[in-house]
N, C-alpha and C. Protein backbone atom coordinates (compact mmCIF):
# COMPACT_ATOMS: atom_id res chain seq x y z
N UNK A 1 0.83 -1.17 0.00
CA UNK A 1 0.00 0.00 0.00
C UNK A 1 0.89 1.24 0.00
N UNK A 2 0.60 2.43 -0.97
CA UNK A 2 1.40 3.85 -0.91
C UNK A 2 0.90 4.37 0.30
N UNK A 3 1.53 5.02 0.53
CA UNK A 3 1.36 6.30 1.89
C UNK A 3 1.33 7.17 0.91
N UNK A 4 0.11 8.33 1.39
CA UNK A 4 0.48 9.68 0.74
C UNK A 4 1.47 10.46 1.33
N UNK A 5 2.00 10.99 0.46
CA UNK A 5 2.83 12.15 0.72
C UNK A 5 2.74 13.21 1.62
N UNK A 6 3.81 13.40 2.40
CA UNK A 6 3.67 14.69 3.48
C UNK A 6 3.84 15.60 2.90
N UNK A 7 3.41 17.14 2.73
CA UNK A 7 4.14 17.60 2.09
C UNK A 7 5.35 18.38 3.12
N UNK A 8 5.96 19.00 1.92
CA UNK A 8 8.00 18.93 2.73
C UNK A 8 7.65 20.43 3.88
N UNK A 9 8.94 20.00 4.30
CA UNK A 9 8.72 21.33 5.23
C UNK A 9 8.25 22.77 4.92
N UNK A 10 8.92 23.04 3.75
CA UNK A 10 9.39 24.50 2.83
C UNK A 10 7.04 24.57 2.37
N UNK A 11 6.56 23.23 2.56
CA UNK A 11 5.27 23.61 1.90
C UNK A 11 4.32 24.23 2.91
N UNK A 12 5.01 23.63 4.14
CA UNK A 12 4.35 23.21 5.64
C UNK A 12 4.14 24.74 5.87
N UNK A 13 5.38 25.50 6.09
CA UNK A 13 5.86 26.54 6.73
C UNK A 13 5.01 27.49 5.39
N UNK A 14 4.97 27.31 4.41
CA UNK A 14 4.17 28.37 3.55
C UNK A 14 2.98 28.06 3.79
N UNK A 15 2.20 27.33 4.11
CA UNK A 15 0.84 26.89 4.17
C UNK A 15 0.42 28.10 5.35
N UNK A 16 1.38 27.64 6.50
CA UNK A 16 1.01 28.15 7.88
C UNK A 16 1.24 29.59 7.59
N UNK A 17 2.37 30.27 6.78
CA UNK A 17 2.86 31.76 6.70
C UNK A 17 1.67 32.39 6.04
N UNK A 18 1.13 31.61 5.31
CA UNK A 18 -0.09 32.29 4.15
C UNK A 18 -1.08 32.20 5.16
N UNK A 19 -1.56 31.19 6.21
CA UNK A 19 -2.66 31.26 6.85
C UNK A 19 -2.47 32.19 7.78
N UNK A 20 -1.26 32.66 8.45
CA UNK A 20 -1.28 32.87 9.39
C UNK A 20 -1.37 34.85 9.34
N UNK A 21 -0.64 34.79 7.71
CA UNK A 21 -1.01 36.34 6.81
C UNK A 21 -2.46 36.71 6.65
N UNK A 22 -3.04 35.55 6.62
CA UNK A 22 -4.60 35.48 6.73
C UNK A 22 -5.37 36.14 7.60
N UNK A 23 -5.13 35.85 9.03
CA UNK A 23 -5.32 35.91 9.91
C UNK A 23 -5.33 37.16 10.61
N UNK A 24 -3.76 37.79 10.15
CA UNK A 24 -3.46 39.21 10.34
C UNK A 24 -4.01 39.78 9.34
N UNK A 25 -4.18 39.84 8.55
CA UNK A 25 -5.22 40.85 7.41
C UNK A 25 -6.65 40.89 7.87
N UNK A 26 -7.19 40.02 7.77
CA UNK A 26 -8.49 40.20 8.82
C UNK A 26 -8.69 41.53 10.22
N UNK A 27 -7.62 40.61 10.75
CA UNK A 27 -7.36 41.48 11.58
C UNK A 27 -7.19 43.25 11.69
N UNK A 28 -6.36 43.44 11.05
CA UNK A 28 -6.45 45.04 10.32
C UNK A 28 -7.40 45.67 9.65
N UNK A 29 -8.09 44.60 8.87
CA UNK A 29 -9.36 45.24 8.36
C UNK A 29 -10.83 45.63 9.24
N UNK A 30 -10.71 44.36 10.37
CA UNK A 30 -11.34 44.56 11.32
C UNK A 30 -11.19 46.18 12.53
N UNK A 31 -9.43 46.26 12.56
CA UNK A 31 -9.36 47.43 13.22
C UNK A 31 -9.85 48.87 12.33
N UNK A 32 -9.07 48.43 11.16
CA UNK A 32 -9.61 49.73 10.16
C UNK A 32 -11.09 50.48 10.19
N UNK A 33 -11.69 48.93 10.16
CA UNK A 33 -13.26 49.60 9.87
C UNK A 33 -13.84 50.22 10.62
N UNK A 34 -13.30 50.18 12.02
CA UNK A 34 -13.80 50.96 13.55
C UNK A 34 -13.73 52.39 13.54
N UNK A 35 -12.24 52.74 12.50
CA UNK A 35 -12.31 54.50 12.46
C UNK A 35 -12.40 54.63 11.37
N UNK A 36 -12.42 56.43 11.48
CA UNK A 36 -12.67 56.88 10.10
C UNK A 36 -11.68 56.73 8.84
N UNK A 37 -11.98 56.30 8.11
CA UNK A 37 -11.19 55.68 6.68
C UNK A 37 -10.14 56.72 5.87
N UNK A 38 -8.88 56.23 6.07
CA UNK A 38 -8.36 57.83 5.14
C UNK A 38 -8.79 57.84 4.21
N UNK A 39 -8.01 59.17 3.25
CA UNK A 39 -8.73 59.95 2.05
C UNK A 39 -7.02 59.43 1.00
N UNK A 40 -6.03 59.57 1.51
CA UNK A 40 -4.76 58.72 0.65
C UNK A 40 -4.25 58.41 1.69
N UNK A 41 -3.59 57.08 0.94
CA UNK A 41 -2.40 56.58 1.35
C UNK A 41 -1.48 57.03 0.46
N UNK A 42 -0.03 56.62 1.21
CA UNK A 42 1.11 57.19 0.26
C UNK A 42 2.82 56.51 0.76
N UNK A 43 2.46 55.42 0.09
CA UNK A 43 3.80 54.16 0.25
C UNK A 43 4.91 54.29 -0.52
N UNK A 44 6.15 54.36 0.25
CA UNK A 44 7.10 54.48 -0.24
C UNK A 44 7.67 53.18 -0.61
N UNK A 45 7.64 52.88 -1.93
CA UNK A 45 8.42 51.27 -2.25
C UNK A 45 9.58 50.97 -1.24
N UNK A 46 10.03 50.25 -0.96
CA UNK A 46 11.25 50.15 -0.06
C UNK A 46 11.56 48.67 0.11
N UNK A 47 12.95 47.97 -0.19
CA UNK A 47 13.01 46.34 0.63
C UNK A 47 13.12 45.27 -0.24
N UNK A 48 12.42 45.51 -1.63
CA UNK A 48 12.89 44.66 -2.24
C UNK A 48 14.30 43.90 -2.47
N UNK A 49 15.40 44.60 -2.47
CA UNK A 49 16.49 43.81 -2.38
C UNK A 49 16.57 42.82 -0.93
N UNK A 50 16.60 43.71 0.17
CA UNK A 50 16.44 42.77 1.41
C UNK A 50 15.51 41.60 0.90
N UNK A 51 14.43 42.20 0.79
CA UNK A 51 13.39 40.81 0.87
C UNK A 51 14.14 39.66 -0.22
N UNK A 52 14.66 39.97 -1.14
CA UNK A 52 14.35 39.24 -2.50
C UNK A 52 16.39 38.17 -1.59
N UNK A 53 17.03 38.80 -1.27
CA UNK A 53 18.15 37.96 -0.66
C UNK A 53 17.75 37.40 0.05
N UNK A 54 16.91 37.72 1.17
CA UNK A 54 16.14 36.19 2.69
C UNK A 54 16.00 35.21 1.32
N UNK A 55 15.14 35.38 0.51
CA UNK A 55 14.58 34.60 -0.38
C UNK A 55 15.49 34.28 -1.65
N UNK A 56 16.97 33.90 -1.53
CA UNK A 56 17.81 33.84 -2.23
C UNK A 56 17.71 34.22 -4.22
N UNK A 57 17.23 35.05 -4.43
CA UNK A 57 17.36 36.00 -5.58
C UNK A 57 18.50 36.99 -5.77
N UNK A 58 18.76 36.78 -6.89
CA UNK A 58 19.50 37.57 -7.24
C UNK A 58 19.45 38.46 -8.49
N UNK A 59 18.74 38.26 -9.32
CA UNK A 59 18.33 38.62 -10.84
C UNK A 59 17.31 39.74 -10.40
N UNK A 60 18.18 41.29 -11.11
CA UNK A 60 17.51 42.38 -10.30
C UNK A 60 15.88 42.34 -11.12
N UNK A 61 16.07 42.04 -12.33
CA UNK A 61 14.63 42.14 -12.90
C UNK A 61 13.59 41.17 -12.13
N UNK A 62 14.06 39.82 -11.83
CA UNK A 62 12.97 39.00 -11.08
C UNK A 62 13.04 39.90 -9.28
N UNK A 63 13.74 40.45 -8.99
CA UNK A 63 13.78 41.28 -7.72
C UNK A 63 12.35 41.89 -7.89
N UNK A 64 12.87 43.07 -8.70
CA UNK A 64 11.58 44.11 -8.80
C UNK A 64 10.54 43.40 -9.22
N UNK A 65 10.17 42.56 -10.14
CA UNK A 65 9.16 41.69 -10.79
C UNK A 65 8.01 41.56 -9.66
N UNK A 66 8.57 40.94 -8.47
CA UNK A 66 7.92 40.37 -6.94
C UNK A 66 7.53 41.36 -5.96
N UNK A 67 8.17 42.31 -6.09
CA UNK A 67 7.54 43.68 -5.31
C UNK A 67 6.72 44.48 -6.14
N UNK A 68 6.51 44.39 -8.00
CA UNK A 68 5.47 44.88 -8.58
C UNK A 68 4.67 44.17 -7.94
N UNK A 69 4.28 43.03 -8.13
CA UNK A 69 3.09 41.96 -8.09
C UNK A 69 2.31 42.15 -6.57
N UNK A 70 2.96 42.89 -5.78
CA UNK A 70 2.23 43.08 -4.58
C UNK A 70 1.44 44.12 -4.35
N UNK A 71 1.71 45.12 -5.94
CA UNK A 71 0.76 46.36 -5.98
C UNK A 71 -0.92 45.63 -5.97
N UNK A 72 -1.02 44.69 -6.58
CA UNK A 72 -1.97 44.02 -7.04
C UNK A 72 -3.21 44.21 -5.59
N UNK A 73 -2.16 43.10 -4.42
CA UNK A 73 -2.62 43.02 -3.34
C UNK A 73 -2.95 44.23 -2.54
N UNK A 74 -2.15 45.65 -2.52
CA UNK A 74 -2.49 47.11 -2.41
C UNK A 74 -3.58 47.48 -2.71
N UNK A 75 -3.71 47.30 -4.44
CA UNK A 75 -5.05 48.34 -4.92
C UNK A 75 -6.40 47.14 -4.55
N UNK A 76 -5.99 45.79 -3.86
CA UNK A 76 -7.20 45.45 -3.67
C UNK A 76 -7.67 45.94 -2.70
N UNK A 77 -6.69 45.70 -1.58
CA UNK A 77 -7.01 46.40 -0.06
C UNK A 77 -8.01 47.60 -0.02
N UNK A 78 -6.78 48.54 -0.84
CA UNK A 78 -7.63 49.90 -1.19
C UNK A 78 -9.32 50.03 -1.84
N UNK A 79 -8.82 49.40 -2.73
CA UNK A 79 -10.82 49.46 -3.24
C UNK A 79 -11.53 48.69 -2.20
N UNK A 80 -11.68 47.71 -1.82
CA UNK A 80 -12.19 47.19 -0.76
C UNK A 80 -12.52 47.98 0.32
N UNK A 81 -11.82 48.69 0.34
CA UNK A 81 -12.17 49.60 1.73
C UNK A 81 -12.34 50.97 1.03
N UNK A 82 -12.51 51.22 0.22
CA UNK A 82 -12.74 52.78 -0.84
C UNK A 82 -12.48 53.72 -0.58
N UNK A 83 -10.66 53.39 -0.29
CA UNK A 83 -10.06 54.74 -0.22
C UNK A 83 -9.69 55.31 -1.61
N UNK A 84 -9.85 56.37 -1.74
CA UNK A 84 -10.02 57.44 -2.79
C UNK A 84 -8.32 57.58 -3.52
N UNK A 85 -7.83 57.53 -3.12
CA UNK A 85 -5.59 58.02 -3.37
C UNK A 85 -4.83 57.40 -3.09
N UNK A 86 -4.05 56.66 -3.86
CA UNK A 86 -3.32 55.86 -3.53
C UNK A 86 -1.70 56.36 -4.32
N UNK A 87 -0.95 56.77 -3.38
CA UNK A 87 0.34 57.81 -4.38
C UNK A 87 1.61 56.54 -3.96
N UNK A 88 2.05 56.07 -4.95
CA UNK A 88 3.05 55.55 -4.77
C UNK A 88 4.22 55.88 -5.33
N UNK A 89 5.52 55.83 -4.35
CA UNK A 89 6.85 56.37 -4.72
C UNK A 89 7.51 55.32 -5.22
N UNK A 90 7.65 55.61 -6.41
CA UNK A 90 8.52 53.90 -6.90
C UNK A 90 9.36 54.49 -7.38
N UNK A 91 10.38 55.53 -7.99
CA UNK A 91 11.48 55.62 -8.55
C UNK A 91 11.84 56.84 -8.29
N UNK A 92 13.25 56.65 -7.42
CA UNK A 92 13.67 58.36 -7.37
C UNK A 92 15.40 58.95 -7.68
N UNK A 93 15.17 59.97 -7.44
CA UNK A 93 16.98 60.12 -7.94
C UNK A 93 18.04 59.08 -7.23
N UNK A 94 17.35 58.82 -6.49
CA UNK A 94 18.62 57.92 -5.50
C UNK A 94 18.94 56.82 -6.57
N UNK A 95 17.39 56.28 -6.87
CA UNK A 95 17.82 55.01 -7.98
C UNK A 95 18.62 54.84 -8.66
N UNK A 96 19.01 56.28 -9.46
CA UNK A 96 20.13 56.52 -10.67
C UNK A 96 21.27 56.23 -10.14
N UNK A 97 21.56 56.31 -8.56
CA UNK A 97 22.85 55.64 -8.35
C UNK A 97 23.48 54.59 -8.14
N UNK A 98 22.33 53.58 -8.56
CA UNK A 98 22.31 52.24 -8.29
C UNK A 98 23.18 51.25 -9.49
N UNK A 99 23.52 50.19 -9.31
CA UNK A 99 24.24 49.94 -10.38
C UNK A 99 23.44 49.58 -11.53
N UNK A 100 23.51 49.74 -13.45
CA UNK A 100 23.28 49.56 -14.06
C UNK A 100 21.77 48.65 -14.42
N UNK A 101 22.15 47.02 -14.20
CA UNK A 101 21.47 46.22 -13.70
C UNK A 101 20.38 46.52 -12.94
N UNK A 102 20.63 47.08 -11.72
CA UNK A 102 19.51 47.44 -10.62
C UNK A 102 18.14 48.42 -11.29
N UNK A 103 19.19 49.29 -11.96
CA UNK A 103 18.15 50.32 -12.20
C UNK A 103 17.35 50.19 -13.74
N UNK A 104 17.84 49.12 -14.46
CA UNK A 104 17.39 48.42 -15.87
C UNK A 104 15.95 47.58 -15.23
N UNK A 105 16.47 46.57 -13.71
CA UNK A 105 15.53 45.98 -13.43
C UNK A 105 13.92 46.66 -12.61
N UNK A 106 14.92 47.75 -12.19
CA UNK A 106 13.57 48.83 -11.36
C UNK A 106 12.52 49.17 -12.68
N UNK A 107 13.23 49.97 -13.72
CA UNK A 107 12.55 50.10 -14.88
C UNK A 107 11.59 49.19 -15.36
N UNK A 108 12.63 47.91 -15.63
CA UNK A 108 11.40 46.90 -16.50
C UNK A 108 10.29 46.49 -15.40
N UNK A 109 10.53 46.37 -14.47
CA UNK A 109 9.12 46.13 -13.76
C UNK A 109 8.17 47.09 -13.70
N UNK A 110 8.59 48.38 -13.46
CA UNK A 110 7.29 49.71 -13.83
C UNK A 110 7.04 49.42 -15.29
N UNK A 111 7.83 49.78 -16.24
CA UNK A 111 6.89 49.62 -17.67
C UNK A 111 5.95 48.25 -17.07
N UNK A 112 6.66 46.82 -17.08
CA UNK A 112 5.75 45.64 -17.24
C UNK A 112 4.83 46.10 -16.30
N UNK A 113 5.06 46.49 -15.19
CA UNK A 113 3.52 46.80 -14.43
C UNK A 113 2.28 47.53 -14.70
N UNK A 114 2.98 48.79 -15.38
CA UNK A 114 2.03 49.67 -15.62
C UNK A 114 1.00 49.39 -17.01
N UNK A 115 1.75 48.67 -17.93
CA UNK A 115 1.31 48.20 -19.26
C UNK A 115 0.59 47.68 -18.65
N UNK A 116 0.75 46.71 -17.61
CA UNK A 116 -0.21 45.27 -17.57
C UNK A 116 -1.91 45.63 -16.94
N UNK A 117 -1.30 47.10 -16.39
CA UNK A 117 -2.57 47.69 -15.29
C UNK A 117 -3.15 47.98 -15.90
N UNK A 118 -3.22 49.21 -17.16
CA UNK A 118 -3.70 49.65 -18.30
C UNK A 118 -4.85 48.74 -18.94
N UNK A 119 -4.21 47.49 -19.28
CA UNK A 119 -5.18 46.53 -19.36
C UNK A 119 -5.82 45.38 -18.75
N UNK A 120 -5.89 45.81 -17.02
CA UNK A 120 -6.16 44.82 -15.98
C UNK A 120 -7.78 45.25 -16.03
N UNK A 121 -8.32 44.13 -16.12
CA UNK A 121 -9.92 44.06 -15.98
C UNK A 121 -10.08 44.67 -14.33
N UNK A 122 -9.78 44.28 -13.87
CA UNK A 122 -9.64 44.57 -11.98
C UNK A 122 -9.44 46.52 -11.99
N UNK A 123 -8.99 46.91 -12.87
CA UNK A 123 -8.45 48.45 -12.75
C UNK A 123 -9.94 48.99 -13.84
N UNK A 124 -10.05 48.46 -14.62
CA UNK A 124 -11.96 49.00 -15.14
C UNK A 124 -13.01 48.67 -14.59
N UNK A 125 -12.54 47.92 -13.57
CA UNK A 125 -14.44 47.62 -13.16
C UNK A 125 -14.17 48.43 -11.62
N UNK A 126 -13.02 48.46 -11.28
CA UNK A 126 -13.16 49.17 -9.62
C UNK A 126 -12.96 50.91 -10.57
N UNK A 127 -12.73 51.10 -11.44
CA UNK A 127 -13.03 52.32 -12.13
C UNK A 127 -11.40 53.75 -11.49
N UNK A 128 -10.28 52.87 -11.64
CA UNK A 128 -9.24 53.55 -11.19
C UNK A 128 -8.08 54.18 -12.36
N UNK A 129 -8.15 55.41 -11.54
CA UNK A 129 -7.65 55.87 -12.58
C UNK A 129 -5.39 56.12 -12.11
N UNK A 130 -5.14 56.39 -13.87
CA UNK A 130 -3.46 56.16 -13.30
C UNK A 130 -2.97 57.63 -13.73
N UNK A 131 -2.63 57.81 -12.89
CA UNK A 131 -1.63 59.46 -12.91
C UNK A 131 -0.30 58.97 -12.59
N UNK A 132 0.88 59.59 -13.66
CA UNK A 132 1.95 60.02 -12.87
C UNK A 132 2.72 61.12 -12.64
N UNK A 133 3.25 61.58 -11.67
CA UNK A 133 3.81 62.83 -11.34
C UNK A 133 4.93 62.57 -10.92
N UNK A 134 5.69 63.70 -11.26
CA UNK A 134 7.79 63.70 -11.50
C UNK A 134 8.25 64.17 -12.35
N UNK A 135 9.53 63.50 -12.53
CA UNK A 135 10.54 63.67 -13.20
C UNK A 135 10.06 62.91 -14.47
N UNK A 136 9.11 62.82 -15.10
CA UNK A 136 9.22 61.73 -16.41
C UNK A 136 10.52 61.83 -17.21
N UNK A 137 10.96 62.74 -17.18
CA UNK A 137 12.59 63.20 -18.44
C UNK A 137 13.13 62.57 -18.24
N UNK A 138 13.32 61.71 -17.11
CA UNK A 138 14.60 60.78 -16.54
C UNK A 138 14.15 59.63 -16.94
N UNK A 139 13.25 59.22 -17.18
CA UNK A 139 12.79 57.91 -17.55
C UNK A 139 13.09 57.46 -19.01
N UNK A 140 13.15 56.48 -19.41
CA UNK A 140 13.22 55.90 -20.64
C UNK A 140 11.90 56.14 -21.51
N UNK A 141 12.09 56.53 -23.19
CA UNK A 141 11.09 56.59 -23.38
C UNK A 141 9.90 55.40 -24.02
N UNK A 142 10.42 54.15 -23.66
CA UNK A 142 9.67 52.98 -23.49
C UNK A 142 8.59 53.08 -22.05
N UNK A 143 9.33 53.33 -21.03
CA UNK A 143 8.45 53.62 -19.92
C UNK A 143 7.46 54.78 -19.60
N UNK A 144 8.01 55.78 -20.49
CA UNK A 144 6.83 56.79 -20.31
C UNK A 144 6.23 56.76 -21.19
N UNK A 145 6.33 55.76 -22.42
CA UNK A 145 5.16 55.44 -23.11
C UNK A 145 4.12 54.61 -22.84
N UNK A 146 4.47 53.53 -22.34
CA UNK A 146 3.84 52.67 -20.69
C UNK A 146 2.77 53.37 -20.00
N UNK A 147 3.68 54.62 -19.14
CA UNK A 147 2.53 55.50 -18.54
C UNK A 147 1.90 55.84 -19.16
N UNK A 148 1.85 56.73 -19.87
CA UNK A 148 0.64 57.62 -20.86
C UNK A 148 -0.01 56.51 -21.35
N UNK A 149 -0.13 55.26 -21.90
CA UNK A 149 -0.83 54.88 -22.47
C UNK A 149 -1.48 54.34 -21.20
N UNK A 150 -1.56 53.81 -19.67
CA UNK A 150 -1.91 53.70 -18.82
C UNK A 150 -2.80 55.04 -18.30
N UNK A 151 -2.14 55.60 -18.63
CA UNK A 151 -3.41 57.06 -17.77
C UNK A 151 -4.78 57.84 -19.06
N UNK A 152 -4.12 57.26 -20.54
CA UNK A 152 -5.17 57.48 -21.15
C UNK A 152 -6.13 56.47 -21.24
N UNK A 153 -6.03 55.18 -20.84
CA UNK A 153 -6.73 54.22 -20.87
C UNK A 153 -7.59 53.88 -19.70
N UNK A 154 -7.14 54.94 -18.74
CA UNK A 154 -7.68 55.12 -17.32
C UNK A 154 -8.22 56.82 -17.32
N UNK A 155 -8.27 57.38 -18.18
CA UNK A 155 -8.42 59.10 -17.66
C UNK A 155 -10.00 59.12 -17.20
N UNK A 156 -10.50 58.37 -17.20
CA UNK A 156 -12.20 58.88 -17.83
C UNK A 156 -12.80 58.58 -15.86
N UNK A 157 -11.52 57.12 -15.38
CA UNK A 157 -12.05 56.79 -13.82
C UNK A 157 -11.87 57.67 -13.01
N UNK A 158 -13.03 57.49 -11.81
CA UNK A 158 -13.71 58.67 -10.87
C UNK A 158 -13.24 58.68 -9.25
N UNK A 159 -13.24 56.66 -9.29
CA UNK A 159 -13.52 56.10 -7.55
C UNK A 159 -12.03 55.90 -6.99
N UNK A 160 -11.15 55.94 -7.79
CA UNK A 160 -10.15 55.80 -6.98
C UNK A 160 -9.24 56.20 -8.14
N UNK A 161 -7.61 56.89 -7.22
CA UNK A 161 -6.73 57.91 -8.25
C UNK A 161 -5.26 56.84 -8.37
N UNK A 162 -4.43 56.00 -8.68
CA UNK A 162 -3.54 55.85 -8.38
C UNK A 162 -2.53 56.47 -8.76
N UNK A 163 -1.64 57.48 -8.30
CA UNK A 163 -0.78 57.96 -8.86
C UNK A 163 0.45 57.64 -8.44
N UNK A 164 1.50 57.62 -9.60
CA UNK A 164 2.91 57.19 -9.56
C UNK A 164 4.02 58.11 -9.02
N UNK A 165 4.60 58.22 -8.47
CA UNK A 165 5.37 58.84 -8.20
C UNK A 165 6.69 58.77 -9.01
N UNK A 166 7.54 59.70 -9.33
CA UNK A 166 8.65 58.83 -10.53
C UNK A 166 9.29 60.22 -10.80
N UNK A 167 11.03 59.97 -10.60
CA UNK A 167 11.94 60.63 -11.09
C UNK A 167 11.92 61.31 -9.91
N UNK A 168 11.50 61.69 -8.63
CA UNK A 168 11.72 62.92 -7.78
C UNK A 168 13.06 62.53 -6.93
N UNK A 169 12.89 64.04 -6.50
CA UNK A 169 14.41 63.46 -5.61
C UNK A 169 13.64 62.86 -4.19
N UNK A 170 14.94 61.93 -4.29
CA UNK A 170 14.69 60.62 -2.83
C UNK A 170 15.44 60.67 -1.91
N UNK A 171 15.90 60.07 -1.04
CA UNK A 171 16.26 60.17 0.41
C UNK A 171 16.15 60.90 1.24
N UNK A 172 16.94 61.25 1.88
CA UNK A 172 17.20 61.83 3.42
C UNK A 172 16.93 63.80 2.84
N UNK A 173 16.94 64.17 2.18
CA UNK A 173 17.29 65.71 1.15
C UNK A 173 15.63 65.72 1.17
N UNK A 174 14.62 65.13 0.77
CA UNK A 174 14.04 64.71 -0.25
C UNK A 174 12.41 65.70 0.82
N UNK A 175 11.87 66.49 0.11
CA UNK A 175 11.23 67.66 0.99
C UNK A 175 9.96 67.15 1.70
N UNK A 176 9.25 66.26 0.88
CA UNK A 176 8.16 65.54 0.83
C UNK A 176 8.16 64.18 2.20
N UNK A 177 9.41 63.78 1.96
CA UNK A 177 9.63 62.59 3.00
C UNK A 177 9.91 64.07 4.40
N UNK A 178 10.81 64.63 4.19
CA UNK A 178 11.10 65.69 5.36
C UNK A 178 9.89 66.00 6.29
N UNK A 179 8.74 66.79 5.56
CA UNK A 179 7.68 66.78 5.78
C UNK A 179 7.15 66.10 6.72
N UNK A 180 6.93 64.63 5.96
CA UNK A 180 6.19 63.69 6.64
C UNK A 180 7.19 63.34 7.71
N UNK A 181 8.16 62.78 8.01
CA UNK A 181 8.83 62.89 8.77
C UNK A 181 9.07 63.14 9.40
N UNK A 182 8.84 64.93 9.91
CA UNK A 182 8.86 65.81 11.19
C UNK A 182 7.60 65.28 11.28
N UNK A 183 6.28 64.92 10.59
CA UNK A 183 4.93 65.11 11.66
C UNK A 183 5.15 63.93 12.17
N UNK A 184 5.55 63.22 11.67
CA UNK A 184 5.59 61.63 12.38
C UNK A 184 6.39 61.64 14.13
N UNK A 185 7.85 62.77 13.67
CA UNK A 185 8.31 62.44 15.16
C UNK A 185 7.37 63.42 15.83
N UNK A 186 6.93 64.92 15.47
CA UNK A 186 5.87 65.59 16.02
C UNK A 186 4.89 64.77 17.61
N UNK A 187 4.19 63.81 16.30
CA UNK A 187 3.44 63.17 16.45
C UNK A 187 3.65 62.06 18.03
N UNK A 188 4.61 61.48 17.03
CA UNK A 188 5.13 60.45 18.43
C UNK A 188 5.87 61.27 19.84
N UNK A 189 6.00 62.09 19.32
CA UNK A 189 6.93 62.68 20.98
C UNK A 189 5.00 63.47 21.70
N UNK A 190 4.19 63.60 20.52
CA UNK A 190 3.19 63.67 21.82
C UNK A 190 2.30 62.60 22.31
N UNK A 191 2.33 61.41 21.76
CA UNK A 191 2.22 60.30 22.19
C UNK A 191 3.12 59.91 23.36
N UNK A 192 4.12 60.11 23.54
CA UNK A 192 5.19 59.44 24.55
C UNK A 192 5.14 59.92 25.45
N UNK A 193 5.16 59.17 26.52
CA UNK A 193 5.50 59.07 27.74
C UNK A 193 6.42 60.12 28.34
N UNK A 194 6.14 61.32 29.44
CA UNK A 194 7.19 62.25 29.63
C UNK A 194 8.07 61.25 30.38
């Protein structure tokens, strides 16, 4: 007689990581819905290299490839809960100092993403529209043909805005992060404990 198969550890531990991601998403949505709902969010890409080394990658295009694909899981969150703005920072001057490779692979994943959104059934029926704002000059003009054909194929949506962020200046300099930044420690030093 066969025995069925266990499955291996590596399936075990994803089974439980996905359920247990489960679990915590619920969870947040449950806290979310108690207060009042923002009007934007505004995520700064960040981690893909970390993440993509735990997870032994190295091929910068399959890097970025895996942190596009999680926008997916974003704009669902977002419509689901019908927040209105969703501004994401995906490419900034810092990038340009990255090596060759890195910043070929940052690229091809925005074009492939944005093309693919343009014509995502999921982005016409939740009725979202694609803006981007920046630096477009710095971009390739494969990728800002990408965009535009993404925001004309989206101009007409009402319920939700996604806009790109792209080409601005990034890091520590960077006026927008500064901003947010001071309100955040603002914020927390009046939260804290004297």
């Amino acid at each position: 007689m066969l025995r069925s198969k266990q499955p291996d550890k590596g399936t075990a531990a994803s089974l439980l990581l996905r359920f247990l991601y489960w679990i915590y998403e619920r969870r947040l949505l449950d806290l979310l819905k108690r207060r009042p709902m923002p009007r934007h969010i505004g995520i700064i890409l960040d981690g893909n290299r970390r993440h993509a080394r735990k997870r032994g990658l190295s091929d910068p295009c399959e890097i970025y490839q895996h942190g596009a694909e999680k926008l997916d899981d974003i704009l669902d969150w977002c419509a689901d809960l019908r927040i209105p703005a969703l501004t994401l920072w995906v490419f900034s001057t810092e990038n340009l100092k990255r090596t060759q490779a890195e910043v070929s692979g940052i690229l091809s994943a925005i074009e492939a993403k944005v093309a693919a959104l343009a014509h995502d059934p999921f982005m016409h029926q939740k009725r979202i529209r694609i803006q981007a704002i920046g630096r477009l000059d710095l971009l390739p003009e494969s990728v800002v043909a990408a965009i535009r054909a993404a925001e004309i194929a989206t101009a007409q949506y009402d319920l939700m805005t996604l806009r790109l962020q792209l080409g601005t200046e990034g890091g520590r300099r960077s006026p927008t992060l500064s901003v947010a930044s001071s309100k955040c420690k603002r914020r927390k030093e009046r939260h804290c404990p004297k």
